[in-house]
C-alpha atoms as a PDB file:
ATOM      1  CA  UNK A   1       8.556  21.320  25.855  1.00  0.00           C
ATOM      2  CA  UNK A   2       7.516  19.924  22.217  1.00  0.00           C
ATOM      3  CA  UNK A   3       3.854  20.155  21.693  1.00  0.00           C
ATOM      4  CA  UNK A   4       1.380  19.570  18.991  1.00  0.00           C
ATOM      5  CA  UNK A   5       0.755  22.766  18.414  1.00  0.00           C
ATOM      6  CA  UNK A   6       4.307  24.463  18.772  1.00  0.00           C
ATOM      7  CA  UNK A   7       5.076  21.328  15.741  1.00  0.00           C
ATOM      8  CA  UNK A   8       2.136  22.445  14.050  1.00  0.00           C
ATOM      9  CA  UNK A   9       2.834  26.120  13.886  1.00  0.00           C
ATOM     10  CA  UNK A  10       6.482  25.425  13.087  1.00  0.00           C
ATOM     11  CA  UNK A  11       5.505  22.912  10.097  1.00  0.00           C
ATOM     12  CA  UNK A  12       3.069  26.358   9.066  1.00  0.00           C
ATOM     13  CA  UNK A  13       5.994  28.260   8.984  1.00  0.00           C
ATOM     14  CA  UNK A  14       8.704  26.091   7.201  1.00  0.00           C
ATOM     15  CA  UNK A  15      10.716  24.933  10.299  1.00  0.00           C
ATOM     16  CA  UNK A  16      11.113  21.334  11.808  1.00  0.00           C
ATOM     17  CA  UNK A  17      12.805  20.106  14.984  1.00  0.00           C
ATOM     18  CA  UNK A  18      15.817  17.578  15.222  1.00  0.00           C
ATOM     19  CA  UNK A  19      17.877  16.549  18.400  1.00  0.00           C
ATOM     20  CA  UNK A  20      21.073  16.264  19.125  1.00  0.00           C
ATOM     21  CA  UNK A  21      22.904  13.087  20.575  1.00  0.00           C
ATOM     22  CA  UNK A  22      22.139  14.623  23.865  1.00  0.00           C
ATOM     23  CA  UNK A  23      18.517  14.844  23.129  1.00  0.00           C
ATOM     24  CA  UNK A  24      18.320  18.857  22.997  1.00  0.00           C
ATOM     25  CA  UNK A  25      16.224  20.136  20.128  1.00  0.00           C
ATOM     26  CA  UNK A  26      17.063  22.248  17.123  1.00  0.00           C
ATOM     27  CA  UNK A  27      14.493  23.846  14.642  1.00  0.00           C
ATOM     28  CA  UNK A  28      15.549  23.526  11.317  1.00  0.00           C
ATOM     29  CA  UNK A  29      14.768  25.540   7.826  1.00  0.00           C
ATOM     30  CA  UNK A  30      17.298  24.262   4.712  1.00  0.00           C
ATOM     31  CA  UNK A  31      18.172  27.126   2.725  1.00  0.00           C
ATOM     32  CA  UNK A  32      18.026  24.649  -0.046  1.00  0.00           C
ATOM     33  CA  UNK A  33      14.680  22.572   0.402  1.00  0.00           C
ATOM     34  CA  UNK A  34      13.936  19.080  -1.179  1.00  0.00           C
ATOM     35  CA  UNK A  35      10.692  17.623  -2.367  1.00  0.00           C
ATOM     36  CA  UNK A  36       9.269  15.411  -4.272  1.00  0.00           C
ATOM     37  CA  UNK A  37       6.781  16.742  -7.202  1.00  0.00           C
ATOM     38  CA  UNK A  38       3.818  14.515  -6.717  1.00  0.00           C
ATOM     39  CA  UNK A  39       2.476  15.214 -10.250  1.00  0.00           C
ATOM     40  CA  UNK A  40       5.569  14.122 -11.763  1.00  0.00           C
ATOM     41  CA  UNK A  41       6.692  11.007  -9.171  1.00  0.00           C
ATOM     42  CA  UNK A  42       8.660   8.549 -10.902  1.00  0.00           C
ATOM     43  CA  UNK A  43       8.314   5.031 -10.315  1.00  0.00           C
ATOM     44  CA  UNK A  44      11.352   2.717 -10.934  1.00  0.00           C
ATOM     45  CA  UNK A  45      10.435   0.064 -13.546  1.00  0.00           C
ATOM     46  CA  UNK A  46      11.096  -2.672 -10.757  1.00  0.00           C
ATOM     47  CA  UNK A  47      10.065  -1.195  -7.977  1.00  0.00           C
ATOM     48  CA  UNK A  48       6.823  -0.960  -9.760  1.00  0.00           C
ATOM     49  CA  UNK A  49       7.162  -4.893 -10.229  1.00  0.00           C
ATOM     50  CA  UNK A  50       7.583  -5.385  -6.795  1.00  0.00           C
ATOM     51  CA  UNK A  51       4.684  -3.082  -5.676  1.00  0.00           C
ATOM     52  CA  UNK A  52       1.992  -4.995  -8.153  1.00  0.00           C
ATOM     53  CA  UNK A  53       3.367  -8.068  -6.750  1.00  0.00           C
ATOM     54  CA  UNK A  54       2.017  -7.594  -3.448  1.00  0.00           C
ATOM     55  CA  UNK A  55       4.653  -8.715  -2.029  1.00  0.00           C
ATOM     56  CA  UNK A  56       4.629  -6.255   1.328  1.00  0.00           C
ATOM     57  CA  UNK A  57       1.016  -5.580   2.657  1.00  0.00           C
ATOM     58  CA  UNK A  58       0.425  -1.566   3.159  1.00  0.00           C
ATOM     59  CA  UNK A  59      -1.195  -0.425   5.954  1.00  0.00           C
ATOM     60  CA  UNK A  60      -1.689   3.322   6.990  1.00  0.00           C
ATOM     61  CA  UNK A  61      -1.563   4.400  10.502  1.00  0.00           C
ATOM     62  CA  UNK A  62      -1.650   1.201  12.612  1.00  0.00           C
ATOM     63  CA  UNK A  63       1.313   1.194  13.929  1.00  0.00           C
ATOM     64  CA  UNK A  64       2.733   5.143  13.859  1.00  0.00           C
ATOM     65  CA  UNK A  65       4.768   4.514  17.057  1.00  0.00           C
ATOM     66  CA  UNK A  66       6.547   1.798  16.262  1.00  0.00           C
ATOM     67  CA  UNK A  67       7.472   3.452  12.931  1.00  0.00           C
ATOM     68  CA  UNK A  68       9.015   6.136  14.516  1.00  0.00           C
ATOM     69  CA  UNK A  69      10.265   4.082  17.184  1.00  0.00           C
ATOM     70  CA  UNK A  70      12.277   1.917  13.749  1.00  0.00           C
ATOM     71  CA  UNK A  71      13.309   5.028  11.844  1.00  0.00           C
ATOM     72  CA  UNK A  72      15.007   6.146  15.145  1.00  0.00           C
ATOM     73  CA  UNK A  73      16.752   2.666  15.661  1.00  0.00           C
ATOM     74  CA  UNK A  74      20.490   3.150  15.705  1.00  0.00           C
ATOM     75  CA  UNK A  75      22.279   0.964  12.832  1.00  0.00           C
ATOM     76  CA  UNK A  76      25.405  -0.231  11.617  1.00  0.00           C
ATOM     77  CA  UNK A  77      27.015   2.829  10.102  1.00  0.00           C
ATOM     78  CA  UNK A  78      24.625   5.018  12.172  1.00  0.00           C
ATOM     79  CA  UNK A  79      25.601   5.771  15.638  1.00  0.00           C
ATOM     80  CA  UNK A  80      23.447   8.081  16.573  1.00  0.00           C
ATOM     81  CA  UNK A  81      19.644   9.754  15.753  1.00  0.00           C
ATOM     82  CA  UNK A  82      17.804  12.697  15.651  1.00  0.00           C
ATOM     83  CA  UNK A  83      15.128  11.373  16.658  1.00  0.00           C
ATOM     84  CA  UNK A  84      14.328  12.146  20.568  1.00  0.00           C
ATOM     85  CA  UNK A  85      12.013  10.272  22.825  1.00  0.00           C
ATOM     86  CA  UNK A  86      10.320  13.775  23.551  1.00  0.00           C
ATOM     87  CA  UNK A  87       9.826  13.732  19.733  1.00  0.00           C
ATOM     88  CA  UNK A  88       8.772  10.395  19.843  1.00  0.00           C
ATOM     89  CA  UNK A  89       6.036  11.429  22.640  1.00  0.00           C
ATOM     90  CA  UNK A  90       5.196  14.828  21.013  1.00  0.00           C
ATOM     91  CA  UNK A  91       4.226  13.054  17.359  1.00  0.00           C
ATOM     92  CA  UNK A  92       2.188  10.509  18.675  1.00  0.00           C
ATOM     93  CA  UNK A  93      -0.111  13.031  20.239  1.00  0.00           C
ATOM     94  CA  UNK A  94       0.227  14.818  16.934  1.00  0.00           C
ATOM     95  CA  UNK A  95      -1.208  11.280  15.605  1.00  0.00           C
ATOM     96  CA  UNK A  96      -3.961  10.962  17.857  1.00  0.00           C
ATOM     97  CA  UNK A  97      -4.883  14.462  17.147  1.00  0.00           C
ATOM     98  CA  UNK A  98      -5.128  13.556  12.991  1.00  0.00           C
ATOM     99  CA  UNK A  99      -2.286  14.933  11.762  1.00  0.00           C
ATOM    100  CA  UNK A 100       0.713  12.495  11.684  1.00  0.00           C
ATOM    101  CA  UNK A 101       0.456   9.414   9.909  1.00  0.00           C
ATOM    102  CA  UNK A 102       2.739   6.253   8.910  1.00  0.00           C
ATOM    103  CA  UNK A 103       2.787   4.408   5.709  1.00  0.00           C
ATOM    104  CA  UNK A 104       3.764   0.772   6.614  1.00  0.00           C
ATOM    105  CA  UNK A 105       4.956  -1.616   4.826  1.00  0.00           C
ATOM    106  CA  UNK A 106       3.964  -5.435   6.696  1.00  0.00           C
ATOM    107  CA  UNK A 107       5.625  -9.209   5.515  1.00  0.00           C
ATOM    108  CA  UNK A 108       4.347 -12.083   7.447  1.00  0.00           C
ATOM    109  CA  UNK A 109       2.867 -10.383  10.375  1.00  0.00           C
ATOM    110  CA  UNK A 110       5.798  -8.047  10.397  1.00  0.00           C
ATOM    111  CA  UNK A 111       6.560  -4.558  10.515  1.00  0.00           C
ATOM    112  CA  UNK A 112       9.702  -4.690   7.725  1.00  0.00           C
ATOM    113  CA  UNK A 113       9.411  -0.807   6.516  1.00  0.00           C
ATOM    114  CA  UNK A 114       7.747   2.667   6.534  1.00  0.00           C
ATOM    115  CA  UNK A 115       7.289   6.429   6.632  1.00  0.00           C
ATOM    116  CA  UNK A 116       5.596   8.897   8.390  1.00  0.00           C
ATOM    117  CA  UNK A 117       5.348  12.625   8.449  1.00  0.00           C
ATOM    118  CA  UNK A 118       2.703  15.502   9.528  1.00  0.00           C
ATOM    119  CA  UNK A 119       0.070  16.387   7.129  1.00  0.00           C
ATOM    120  CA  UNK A 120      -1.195  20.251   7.365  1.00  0.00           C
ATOM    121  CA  UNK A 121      -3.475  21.508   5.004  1.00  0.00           C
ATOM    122  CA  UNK A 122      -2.675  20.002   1.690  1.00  0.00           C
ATOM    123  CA  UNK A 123       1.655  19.615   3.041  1.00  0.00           C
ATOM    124  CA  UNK A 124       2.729  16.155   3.717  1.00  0.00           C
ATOM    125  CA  UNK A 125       6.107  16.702   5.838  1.00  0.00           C
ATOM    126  CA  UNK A 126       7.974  13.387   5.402  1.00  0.00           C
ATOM    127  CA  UNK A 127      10.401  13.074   8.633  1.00  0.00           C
ATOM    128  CA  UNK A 128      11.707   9.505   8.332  1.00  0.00           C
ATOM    129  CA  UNK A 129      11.519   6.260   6.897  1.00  0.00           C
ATOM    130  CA  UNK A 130      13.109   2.912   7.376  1.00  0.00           C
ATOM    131  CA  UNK A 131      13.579  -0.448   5.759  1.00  0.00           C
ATOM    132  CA  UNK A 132      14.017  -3.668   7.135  1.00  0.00           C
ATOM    133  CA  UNK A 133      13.806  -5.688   3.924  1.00  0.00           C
ATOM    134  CA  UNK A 134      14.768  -4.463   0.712  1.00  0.00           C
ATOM    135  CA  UNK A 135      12.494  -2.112  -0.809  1.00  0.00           C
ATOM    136  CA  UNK A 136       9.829  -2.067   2.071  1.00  0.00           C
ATOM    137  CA  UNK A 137       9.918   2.015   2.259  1.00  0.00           C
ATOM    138  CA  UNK A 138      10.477   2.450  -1.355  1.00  0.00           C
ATOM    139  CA  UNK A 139       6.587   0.523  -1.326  1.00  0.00           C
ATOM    140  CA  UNK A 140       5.293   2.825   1.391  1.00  0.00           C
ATOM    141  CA  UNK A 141       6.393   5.826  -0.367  1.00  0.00           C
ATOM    142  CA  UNK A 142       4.955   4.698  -3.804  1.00  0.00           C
ATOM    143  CA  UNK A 143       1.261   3.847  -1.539  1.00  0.00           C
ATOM    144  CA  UNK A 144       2.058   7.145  -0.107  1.00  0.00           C
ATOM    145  CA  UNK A 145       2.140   9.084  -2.987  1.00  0.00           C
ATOM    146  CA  UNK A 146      -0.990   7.289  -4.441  1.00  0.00           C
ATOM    147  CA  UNK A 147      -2.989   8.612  -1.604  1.00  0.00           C
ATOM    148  CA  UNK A 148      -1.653  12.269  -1.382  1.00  0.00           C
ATOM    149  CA  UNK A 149      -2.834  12.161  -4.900  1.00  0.00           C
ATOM    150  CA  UNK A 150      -6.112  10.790  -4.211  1.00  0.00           C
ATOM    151  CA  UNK A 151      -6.981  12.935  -1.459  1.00  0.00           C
ATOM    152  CA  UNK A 152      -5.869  16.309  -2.478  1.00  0.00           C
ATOM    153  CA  UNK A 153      -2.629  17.138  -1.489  1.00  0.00           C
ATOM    154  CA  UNK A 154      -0.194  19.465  -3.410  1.00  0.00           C
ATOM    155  CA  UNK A 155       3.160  19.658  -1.496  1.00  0.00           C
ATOM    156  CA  UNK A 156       5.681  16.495  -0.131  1.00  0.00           C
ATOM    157  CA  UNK A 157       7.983  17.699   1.348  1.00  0.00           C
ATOM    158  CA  UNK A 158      11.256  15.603   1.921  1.00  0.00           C
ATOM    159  CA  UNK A 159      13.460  18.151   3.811  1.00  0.00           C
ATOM    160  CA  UNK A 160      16.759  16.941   2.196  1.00  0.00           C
ATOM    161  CA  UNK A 161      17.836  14.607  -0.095  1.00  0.00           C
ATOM    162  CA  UNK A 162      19.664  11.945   2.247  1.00  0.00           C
ATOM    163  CA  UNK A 163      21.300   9.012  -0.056  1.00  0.00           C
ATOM    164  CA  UNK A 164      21.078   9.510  -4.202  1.00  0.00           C
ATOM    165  CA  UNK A 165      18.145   7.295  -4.192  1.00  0.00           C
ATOM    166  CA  UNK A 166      15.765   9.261  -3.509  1.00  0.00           C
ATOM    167  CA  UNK A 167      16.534  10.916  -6.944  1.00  0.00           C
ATOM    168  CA  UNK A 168      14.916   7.865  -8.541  1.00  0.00           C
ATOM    169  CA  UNK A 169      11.315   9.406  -7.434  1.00  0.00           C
ATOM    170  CA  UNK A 170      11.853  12.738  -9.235  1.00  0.00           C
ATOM    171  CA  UNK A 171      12.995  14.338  -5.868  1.00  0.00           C
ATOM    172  CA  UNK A 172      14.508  18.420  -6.395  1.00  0.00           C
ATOM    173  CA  UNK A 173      15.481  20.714  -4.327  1.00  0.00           C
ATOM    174  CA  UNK A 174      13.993  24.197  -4.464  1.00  0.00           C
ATOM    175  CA  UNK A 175      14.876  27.366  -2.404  1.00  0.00           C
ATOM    176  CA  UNK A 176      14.079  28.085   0.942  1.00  0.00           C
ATOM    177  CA  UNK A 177      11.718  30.916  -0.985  1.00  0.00           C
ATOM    178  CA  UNK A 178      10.274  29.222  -3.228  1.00  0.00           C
ATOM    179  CA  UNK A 179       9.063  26.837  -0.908  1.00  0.00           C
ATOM    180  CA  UNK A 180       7.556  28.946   0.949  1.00  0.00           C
ATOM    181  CA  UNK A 181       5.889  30.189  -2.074  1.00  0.00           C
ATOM    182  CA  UNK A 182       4.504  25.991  -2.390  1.00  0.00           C
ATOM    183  CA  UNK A 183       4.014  26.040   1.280  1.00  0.00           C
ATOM    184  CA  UNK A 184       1.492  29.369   1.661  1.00  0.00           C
ATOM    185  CA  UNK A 185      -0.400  27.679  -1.333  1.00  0.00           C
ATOM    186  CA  UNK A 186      -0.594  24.110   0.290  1.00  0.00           C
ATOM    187  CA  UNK A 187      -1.787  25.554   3.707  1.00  0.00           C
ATOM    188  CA  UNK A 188      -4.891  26.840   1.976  1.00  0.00           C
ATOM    189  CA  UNK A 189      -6.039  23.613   0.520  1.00  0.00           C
ATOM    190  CA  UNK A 190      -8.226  21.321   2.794  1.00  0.00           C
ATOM    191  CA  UNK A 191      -6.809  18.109   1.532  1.00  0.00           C
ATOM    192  CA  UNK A 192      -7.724  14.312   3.152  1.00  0.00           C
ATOM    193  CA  UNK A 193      -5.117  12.112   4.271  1.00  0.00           C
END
């Protein structure tokens, strides 16, 4: 059974769980690790446009569920998800407890794109995001970053790098040892989401 704190002491250690298509769960640690530097995050010329425009509202943790519930969603292209409704049940009591949160990105009273991931110590795990209109979660991350910056944090990590666009942001991969090397450091700072 997935709890808070088997996630919590898996996140401590460098794994994370996925499922299967039959729901079963995995724990995963990349050899190869991707994240994204936050003291050298690059911001697109337009997407910085489109975030001073205002045109999406940001909002942080009011709707974590339905977040995950959206990055889940199967797609066109996208038959299947790794995303279980035992992980779905598991992270929301990680969210009530303080230490998963969504980045959301609202139009019109809607819920058009976001993020969300675990925060331990000064780590920010990013699981999943998902975009309903074009560069909704490309304005969550950039609010996202802003605030991991603000409060303290020193490690995003971004698991792997899924689609080249998330090489726009600065995103590398490092070695399964050398992140651990960033991940002992980041458990010892007591950073504020």
């Amino acid at each position: 059974m997935l709890t808070p704190e088997l996630l919590l002491t898996a996140y401590s250690q460098g794994l994370f769980p996925m499922a299967d298509e039959a729901g079963a769960l995995g724990w995963y640690e990349p050899t190869v690790r991707a994240i994204i530097p936050l003291e050298s995050f690059v911001v697109p010329r337009r997407l910085a446009r489109t975030v001073r425009s205002e045109r999406f509202s940001v909002r942080y943790n009011s709707a974590f569920t339905r977040v995950m519930r959206a990055c889940a969603a199967l797609q066109p292209g996208r038959e299947s998800t790794w995303i279980s409704e035992e992980m779905i049940e598991a992270y929301s009591q990680l969210h009530r407890l303080g230490y998963a949160h969504s980045v959301e990105s609202w139009r019109a009273g809607q819920l058009v794109g976001g993020l969300y991931g675990v925060t331990l110590g000064g780590l920010f795990a990013g699981e999943s995001m998902f975009c309903h209109e074009r560069d909704a979660s490309k304005v969550a991350l950039v609010h996202l970053v802003a605030r991991l910056r603000a409060g303290g944090f020193t490690l995003l990590d971004s698991q792997y790098i899924v689609g080249s666009h998330m090489l726009q942001f600065g995103t590398q991969e490092i070695s399964r040892a050398e992140y651990h090397r960033r991940l002992r450091k980041a458990l010892r700072v007591r950073a504020v989401f």
